[in-house]
Structures are given as C-alpha cells and as structure tokens.
N, C-alpha and C. Protein backbone atom coordinates (compact mmCIF):
# COMPACT_ATOMS: atom_id res chain seq x y z
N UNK A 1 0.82 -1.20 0.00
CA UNK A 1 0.00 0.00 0.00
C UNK A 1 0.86 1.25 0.00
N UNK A 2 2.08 1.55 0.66
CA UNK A 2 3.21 2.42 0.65
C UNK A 2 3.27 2.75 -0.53
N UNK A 3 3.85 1.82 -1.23
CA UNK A 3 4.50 1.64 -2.10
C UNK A 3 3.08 2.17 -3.25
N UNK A 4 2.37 2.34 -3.46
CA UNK A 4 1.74 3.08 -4.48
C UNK A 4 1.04 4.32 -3.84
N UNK A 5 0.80 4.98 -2.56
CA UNK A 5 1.07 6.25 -2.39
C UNK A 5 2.65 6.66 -2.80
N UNK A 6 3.53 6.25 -2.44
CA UNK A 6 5.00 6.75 -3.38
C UNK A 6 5.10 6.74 -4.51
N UNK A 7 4.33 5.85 -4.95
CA UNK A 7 4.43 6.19 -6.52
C UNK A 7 3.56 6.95 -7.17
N UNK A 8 2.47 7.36 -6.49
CA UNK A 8 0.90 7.80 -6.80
C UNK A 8 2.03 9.68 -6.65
N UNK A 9 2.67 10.02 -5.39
CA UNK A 9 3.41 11.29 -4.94
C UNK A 9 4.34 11.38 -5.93
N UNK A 10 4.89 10.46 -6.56
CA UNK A 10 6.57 10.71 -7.11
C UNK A 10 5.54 11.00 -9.00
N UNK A 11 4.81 10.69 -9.42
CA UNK A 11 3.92 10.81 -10.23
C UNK A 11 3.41 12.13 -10.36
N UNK A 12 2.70 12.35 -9.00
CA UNK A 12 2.20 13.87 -9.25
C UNK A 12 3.20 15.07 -9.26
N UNK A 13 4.36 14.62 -8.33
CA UNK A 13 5.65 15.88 -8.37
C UNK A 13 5.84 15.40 -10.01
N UNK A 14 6.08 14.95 -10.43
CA UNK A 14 6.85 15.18 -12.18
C UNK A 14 5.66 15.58 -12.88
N UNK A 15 4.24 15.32 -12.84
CA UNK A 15 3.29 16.19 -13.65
C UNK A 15 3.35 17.80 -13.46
N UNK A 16 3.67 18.08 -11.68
CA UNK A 16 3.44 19.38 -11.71
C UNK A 16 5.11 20.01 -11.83
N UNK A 17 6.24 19.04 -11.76
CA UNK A 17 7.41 19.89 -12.38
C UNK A 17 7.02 19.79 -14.31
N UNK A 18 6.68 19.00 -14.58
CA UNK A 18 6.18 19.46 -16.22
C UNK A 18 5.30 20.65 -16.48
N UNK A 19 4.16 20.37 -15.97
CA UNK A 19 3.23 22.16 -15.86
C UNK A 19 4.20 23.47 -15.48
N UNK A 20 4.55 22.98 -14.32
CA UNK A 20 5.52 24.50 -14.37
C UNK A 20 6.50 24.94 -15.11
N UNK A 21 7.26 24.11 -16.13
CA UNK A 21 8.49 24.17 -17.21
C UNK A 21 7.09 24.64 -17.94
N UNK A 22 6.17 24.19 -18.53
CA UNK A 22 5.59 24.66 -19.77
C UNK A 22 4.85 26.09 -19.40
N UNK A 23 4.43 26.22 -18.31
CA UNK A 23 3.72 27.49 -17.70
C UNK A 23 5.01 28.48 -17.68
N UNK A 24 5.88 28.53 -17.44
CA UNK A 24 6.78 29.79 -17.20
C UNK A 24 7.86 29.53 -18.62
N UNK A 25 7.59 28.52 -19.34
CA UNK A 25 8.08 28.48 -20.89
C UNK A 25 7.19 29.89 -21.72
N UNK A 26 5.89 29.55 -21.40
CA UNK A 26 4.82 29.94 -22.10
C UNK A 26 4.09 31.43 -21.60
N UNK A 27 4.81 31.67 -20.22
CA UNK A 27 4.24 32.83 -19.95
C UNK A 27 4.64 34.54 -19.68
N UNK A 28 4.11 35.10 -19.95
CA UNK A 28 4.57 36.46 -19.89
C UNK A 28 4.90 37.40 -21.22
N UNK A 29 6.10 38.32 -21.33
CA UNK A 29 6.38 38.71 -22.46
C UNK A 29 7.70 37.60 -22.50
N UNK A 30 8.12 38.15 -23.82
CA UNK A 30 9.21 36.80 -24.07
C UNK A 30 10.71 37.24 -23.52
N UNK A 31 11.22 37.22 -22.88
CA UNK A 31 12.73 37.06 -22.45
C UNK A 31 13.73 36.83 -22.86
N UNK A 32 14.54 36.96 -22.43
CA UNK A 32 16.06 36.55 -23.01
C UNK A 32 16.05 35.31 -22.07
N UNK A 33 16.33 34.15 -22.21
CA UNK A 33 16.84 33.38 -21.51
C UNK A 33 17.73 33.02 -20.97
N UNK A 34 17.66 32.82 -19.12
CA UNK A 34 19.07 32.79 -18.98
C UNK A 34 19.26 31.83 -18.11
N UNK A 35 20.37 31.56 -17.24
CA UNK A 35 20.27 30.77 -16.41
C UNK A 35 20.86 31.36 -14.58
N UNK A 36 20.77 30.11 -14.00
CA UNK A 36 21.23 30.80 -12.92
C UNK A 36 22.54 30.13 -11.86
N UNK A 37 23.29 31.16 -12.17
CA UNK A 37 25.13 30.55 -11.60
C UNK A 37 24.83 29.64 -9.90
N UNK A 38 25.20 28.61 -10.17
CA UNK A 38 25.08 27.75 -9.13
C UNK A 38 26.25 27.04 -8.75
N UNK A 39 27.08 27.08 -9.79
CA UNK A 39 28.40 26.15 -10.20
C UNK A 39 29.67 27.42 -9.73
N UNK A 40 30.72 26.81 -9.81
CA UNK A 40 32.10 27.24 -9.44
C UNK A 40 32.34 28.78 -9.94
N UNK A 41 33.15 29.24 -9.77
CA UNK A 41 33.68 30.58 -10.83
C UNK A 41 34.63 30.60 -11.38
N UNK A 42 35.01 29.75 -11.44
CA UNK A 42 36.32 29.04 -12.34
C UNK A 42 36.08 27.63 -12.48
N UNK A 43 36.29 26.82 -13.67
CA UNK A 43 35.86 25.40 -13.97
C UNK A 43 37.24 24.81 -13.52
N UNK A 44 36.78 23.80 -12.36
CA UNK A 44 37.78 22.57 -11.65
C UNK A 44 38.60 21.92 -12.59
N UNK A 45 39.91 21.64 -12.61
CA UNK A 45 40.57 20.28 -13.52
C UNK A 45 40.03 19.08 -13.61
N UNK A 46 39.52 18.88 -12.20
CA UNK A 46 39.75 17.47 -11.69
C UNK A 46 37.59 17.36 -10.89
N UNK A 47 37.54 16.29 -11.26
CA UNK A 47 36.02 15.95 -10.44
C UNK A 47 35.96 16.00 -9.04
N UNK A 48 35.32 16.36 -8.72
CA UNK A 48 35.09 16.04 -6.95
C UNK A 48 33.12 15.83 -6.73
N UNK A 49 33.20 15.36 -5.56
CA UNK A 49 32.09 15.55 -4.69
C UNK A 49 31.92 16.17 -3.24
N UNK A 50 31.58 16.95 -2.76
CA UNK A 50 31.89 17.31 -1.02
C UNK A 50 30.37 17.12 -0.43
N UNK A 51 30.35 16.88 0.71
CA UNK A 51 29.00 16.96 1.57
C UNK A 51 28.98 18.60 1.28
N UNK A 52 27.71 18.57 2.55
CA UNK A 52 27.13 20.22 2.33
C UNK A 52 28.21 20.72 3.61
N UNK A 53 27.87 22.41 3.06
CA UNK A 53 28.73 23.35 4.04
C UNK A 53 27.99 23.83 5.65
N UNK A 54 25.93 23.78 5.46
CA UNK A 54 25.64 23.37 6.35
C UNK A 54 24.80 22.51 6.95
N UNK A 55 24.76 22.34 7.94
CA UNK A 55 23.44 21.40 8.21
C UNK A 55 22.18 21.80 7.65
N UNK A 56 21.05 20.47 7.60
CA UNK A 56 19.93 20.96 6.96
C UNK A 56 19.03 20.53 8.49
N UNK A 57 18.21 21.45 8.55
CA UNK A 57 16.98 20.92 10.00
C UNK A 57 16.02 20.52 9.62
N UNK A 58 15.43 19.23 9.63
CA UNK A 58 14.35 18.38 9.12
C UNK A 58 12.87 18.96 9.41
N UNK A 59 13.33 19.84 10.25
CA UNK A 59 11.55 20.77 10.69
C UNK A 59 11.57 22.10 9.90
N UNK A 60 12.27 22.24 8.75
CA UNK A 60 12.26 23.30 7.74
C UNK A 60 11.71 22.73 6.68
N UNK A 61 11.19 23.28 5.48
CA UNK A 61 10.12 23.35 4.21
C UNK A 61 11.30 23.79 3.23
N UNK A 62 12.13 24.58 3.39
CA UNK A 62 13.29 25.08 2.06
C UNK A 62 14.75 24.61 2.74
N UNK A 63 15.03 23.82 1.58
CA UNK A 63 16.52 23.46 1.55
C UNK A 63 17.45 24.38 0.68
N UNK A 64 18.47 24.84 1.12
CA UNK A 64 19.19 25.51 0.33
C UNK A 64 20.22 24.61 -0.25
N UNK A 65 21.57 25.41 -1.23
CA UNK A 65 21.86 24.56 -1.73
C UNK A 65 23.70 24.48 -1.11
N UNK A 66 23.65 25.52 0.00
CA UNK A 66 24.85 24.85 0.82
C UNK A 66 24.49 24.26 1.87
N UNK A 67 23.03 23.21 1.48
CA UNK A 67 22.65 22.43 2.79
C UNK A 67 22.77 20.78 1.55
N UNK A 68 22.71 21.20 0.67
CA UNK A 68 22.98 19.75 -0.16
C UNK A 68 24.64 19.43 -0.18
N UNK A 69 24.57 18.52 -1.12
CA UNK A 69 26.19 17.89 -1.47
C UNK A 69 26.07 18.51 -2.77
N UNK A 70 27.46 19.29 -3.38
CA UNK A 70 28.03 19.78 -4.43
C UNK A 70 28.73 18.49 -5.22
N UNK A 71 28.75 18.80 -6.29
CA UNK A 71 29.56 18.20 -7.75
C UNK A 71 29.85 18.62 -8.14
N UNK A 72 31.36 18.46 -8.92
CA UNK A 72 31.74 18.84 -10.31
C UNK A 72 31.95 17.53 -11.22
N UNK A 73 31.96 17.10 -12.42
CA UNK A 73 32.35 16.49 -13.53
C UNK A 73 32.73 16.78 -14.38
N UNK A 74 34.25 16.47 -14.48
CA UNK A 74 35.00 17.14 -16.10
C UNK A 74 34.54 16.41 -17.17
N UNK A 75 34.01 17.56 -18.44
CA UNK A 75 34.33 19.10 -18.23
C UNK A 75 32.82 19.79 -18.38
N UNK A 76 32.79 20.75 -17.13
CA UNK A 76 31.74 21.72 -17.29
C UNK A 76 30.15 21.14 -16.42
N UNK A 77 30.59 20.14 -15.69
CA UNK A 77 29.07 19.65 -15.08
C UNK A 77 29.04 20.36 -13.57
N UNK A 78 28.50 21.40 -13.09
CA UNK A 78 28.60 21.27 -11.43
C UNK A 78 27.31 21.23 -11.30
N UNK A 79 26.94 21.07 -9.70
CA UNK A 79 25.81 20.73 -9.45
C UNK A 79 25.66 20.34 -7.85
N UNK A 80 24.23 20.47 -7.83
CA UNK A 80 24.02 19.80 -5.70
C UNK A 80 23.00 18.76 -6.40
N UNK A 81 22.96 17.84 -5.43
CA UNK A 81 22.14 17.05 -5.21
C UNK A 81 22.06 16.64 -4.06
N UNK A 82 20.54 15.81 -3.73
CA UNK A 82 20.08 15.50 -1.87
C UNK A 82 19.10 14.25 -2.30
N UNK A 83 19.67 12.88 -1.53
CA UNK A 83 19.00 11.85 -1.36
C UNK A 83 17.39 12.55 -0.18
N UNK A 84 16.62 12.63 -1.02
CA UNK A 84 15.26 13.03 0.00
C UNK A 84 14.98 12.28 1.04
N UNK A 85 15.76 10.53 1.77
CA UNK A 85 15.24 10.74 3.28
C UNK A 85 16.17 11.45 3.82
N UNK A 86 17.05 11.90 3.74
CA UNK A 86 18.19 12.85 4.48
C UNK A 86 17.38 14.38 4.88
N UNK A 87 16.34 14.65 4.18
CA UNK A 87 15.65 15.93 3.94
C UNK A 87 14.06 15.99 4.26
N UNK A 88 13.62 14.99 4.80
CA UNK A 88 11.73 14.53 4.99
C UNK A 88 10.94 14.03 3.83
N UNK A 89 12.18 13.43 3.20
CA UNK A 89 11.21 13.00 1.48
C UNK A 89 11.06 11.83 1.97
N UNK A 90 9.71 10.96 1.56
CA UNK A 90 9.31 9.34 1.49
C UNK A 90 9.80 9.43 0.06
N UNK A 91 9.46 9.90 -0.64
CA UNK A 91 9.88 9.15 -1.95
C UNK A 91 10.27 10.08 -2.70
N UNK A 92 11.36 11.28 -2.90
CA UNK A 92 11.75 12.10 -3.83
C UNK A 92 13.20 12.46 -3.98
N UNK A 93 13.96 12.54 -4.48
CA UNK A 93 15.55 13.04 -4.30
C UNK A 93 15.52 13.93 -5.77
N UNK A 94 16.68 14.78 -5.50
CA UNK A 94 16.39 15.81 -6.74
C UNK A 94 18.36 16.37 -7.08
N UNK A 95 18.32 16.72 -8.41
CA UNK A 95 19.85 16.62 -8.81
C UNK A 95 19.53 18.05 -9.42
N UNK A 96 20.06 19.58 -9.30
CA UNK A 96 20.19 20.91 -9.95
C UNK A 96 21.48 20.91 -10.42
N UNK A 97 21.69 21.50 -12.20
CA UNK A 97 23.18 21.65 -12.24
C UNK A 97 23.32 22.91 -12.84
N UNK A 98 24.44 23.24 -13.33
CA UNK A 98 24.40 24.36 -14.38
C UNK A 98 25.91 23.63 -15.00
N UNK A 99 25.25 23.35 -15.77
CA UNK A 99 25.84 22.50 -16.99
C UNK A 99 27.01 23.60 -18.31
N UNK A 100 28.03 23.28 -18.41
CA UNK A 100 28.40 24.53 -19.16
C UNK A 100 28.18 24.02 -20.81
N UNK A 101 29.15 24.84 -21.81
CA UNK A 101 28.92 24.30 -23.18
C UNK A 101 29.96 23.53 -23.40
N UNK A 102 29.39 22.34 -23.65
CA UNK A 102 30.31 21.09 -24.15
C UNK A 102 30.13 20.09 -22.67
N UNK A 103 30.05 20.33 -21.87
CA UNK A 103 29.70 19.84 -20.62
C UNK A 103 28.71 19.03 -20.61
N UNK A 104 28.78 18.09 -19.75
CA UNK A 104 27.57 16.69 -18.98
C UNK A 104 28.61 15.62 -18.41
N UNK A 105 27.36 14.85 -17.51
CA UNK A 105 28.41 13.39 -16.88
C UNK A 105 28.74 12.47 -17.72
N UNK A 106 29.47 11.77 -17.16
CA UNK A 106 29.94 10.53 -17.89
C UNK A 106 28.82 9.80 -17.83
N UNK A 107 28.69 8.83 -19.10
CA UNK A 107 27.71 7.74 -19.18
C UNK A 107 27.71 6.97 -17.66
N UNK A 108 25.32 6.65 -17.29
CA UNK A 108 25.53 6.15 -15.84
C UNK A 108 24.04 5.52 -15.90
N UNK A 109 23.97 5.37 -14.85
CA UNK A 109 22.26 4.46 -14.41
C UNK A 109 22.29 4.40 -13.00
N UNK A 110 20.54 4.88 -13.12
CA UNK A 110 20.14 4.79 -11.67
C UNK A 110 19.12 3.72 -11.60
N UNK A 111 18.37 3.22 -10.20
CA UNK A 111 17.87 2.12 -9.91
C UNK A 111 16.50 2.26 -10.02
N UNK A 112 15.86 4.03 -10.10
CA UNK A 112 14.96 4.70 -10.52
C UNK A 112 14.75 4.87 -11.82
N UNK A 113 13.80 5.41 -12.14
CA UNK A 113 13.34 6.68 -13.37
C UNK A 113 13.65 7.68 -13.17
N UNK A 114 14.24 8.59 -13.88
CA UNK A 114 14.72 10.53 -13.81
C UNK A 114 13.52 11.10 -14.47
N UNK A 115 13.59 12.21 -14.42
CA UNK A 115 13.48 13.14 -15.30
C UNK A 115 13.72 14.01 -14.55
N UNK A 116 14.22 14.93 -16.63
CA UNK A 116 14.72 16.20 -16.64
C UNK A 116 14.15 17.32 -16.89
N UNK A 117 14.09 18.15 -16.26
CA UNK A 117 13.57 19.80 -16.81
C UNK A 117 14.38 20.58 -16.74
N UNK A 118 14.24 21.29 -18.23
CA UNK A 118 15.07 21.92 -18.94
C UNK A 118 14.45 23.10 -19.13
N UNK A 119 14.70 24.53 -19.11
CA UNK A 119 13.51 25.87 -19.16
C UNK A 119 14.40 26.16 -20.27
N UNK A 120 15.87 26.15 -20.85
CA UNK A 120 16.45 26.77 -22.09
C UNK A 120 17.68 26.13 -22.04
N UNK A 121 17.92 26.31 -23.42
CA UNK A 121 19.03 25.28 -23.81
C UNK A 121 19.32 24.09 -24.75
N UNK A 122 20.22 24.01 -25.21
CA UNK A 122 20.37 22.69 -26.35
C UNK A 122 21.46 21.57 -25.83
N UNK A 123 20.58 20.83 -25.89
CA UNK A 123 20.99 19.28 -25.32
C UNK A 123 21.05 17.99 -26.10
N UNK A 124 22.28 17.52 -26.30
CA UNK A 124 22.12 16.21 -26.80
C UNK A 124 22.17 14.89 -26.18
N UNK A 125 21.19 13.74 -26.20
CA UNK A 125 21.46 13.03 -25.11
C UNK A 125 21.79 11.48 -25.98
N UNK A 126 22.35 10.82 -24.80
CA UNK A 126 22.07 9.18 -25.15
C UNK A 126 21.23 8.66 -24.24
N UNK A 127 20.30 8.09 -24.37
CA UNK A 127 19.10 7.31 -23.35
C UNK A 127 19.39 6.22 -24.12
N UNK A 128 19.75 4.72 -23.35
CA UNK A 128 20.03 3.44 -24.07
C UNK A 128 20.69 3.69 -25.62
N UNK A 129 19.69 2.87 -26.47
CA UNK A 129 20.40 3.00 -27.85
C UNK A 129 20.16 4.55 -28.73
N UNK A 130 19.54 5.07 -28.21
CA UNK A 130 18.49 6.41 -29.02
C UNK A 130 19.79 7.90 -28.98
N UNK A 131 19.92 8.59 -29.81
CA UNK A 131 20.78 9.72 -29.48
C UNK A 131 19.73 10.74 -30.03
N UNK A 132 20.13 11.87 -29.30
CA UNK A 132 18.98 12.74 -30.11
C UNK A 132 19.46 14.28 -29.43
N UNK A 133 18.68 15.61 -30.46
CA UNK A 133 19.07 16.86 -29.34
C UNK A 133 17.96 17.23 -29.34
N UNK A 134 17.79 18.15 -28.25
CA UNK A 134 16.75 18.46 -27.84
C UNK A 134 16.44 20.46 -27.10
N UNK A 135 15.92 21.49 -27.64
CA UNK A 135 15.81 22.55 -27.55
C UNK A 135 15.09 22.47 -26.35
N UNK A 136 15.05 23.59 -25.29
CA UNK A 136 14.55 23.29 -24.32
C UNK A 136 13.36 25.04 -24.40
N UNK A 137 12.19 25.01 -23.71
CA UNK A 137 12.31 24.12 -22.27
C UNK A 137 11.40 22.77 -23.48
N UNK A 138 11.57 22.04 -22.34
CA UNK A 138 11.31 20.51 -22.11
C UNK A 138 11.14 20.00 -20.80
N UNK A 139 10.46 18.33 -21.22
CA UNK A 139 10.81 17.54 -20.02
C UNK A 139 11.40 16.19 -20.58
N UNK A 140 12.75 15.59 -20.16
CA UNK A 140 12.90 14.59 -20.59
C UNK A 140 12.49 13.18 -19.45
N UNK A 141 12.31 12.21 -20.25
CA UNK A 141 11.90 10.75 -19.39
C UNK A 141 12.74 10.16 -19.71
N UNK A 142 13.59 9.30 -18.35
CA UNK A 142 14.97 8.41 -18.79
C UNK A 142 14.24 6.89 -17.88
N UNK A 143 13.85 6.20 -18.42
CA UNK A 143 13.82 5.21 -17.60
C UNK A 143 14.82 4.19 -16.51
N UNK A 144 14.30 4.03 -15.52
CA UNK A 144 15.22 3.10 -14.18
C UNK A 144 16.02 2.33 -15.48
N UNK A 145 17.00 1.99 -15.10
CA UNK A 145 18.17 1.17 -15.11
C UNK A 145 19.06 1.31 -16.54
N UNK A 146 18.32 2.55 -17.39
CA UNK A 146 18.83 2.47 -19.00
C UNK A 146 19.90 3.41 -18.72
N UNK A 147 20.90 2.98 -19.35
CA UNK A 147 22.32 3.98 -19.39
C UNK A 147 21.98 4.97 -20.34
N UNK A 148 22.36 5.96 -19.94
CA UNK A 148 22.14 7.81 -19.98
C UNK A 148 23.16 8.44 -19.85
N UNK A 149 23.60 9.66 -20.99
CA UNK A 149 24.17 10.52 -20.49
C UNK A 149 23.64 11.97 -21.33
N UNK A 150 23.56 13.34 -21.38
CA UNK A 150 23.87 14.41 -22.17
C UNK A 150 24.87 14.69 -22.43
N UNK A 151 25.21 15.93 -23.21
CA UNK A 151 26.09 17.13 -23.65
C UNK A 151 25.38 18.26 -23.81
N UNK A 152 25.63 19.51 -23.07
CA UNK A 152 25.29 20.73 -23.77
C UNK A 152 25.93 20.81 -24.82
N UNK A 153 24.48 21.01 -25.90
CA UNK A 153 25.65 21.25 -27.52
C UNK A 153 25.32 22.78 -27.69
N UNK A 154 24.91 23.27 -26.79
CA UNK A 154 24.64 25.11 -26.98
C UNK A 154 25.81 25.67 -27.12
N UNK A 155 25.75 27.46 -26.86
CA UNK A 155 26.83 27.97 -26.65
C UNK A 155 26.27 28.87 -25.52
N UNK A 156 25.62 28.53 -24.45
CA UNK A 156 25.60 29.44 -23.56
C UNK A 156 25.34 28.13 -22.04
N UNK A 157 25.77 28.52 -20.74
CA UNK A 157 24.99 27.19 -19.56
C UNK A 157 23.85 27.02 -19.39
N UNK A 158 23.20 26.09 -19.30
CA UNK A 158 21.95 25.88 -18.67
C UNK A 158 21.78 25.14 -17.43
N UNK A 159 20.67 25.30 -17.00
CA UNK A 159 20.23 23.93 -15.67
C UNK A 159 19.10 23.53 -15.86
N UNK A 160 19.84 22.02 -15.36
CA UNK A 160 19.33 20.66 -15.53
C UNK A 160 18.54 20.69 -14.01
N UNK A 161 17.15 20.53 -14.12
CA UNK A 161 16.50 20.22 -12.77
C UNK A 161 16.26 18.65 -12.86
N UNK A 162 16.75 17.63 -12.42
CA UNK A 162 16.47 16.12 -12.62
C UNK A 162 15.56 15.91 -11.06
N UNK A 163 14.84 15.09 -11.07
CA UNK A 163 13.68 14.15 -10.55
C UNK A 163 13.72 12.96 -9.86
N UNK A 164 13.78 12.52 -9.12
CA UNK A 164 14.20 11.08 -8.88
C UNK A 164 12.69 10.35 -8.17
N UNK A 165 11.93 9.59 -8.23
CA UNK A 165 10.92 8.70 -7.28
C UNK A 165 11.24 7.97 -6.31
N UNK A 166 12.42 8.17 -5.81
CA UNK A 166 12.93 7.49 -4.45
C UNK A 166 13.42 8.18 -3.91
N UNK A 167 13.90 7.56 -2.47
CA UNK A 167 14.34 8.18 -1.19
C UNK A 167 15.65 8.47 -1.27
N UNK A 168 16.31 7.91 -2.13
CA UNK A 168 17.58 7.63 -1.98
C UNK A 168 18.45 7.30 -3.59
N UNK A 169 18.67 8.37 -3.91
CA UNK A 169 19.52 8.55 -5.07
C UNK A 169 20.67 7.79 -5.85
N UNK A 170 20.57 6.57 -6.33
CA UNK A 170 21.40 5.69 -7.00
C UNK A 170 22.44 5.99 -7.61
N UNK A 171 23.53 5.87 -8.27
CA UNK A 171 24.07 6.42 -9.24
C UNK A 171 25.26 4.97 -9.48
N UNK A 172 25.26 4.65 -10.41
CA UNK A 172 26.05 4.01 -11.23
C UNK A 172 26.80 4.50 -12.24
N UNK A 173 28.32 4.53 -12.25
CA UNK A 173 28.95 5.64 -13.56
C UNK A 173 29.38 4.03 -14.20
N UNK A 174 29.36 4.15 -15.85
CA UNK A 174 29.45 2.92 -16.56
C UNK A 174 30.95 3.03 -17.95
N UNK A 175 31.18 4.67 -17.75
CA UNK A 175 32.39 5.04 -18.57
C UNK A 175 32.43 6.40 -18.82
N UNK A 176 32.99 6.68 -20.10
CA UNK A 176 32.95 8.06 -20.11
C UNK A 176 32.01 8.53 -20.83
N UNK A 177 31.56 9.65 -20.94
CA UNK A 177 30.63 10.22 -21.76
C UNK A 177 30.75 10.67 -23.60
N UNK A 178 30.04 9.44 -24.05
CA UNK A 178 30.50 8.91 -25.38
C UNK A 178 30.07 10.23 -26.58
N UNK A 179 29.33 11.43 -26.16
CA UNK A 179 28.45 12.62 -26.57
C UNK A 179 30.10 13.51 -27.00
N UNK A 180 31.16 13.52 -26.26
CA UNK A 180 32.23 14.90 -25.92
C UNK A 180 33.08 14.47 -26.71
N UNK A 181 33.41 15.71 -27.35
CA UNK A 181 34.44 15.71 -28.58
C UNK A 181 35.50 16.22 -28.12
N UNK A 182 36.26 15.25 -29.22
CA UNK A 182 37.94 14.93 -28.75
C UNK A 182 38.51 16.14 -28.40
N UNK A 183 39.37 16.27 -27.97
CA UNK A 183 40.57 17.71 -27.43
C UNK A 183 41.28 17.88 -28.61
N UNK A 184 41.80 19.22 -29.28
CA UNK A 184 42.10 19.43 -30.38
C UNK A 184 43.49 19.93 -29.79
C-alpha cells in the first residue's frame, strides 16, 4: 500500500514539475533566456564531490543549496544534489546543475526513473540505444536502469533540474561520456 502512495506522490511531483516548465516556458512577455550561476567561478581540472557546508533541520520546508552535497564532472558539469530521506522525502531526491557548453556526466544508471527539466538550452542526449538533441524548455523521461548521459551542444549554460521517485539517489557511472568531442 506504501509503495503506491510513493508512486501515486513521485507521479504527481513530475506532472506538476512538467506544468511549471511549460507554464513559465509559455508565460509572460518573451525574455532573453538565462540561467542561474550555481556552479564554481572558475571550472575545476579534476572531479570532486563534497557533503554540504551546512546542516539541513528536518523541521524546515526550504533546503538551500549549501545544505545539499556539491559536484563537479569534467568538463563543465557542477551541481548539488540531496537523497530526500536525508531531507523529509518518502519518496523524492532531486539533482540541480548548471551544466556549461560542451559539458555533462559521464555515461551512468540509476535504480529509478529521472526526469529532466530543462527551461532553455540545447541538449544532446544518449538514453540506451536512441541519441537525439533536444531545444529546451522541455521535459525529458529516462527510464530506471537504461544507461544515460547528455552534452550541452549550446553555446551558452543551462540547468538541468532532474527528478528522482525514491528516497535515496542511486548512481552508477558505466564510462565516459561517449556525446564529448575529442581535445584538439
């Protein structure tokens, strides 16, 4: 019975993160699109991961994002992410990046389903055998266990809002990211 209220919740959060990508795609006068600096101020050599800088208090409603764990991935991926029971989620964990140009992770798989929302930006992805690009905004669907990766093929950063239906955030890395062109 759990187990399909979590899925019935992890269902309705990705309908209403889709409504809101297409509602603030679609609304107002038209904009310049931009994004918003979340990542380093200088791009890292080398990958890392760190916990957060502070504690998060489980009787709070907003998590910030020096209460998550930071990433980088060479070249051009940074990002926080938070396994949601660490945070009062039954069933949600969530990955923000600001992705640069030419940038994404190395090919990976999670034990979940993702999805991505994208408000601007050009993206090329691999989901299993399929390659494809994709103008944003959007929402992409990656199914549990299929190896995935992007590339920003733009020329400006964007962020990646990813989705998770579990408590607890999987990640499997399977090689490098087969999308990134050679070093000249």
């Amino acid at each position: 019975m759990n187990d399909i209220h979590s899925n019935t919740a992890a269902k309705a959060v990705l309908a209403i993160g889709m409504m809101a990508a297409l509602l603030l795609a679609g609304c107002g006068k038209k904009r310049t699109p931009q994004y918003v600096h979340i990542g380093p101020d200088s791009l890292p050599t080398k990958s890392y991961e760190r916990g957060p800088d502070e504690r998060f208090n489980r009787s709070d409603y907003v998590i910030k994002l020096k209460q998550m764990t930071s990433f980088y991935d060479v070249p051009g991926e940074a990002g926080y992410f938070m396994n949601g029971e660490d945070y009062g989620f039954d069933a949600l964990s969530f990955l923000l990046t600001e992705t640069q140009p030419g940038g994404g992770p190395p090919l990976h798989t999670h034990d979940s389903e993702e999805s991505h929302i994208v408000l601007h930006g050009q993206v090329e992805y691999v989901i299993g055998d399929r390659r494809f690009t994709v103008e944003g905004p959007y929402v992409a669907r990656v199914p549990a266990g299929v190896p995935h990766t992007f590339r920003n093929a733009g020329t400006e950063p964007f962020n990646l809002i990813a989705v998770f239906p579990d408590k607890h955030l999987s990640y499997k890395e399977l090689g490098k990211n087969p999308l990134m062109k050679p070093a000249k």
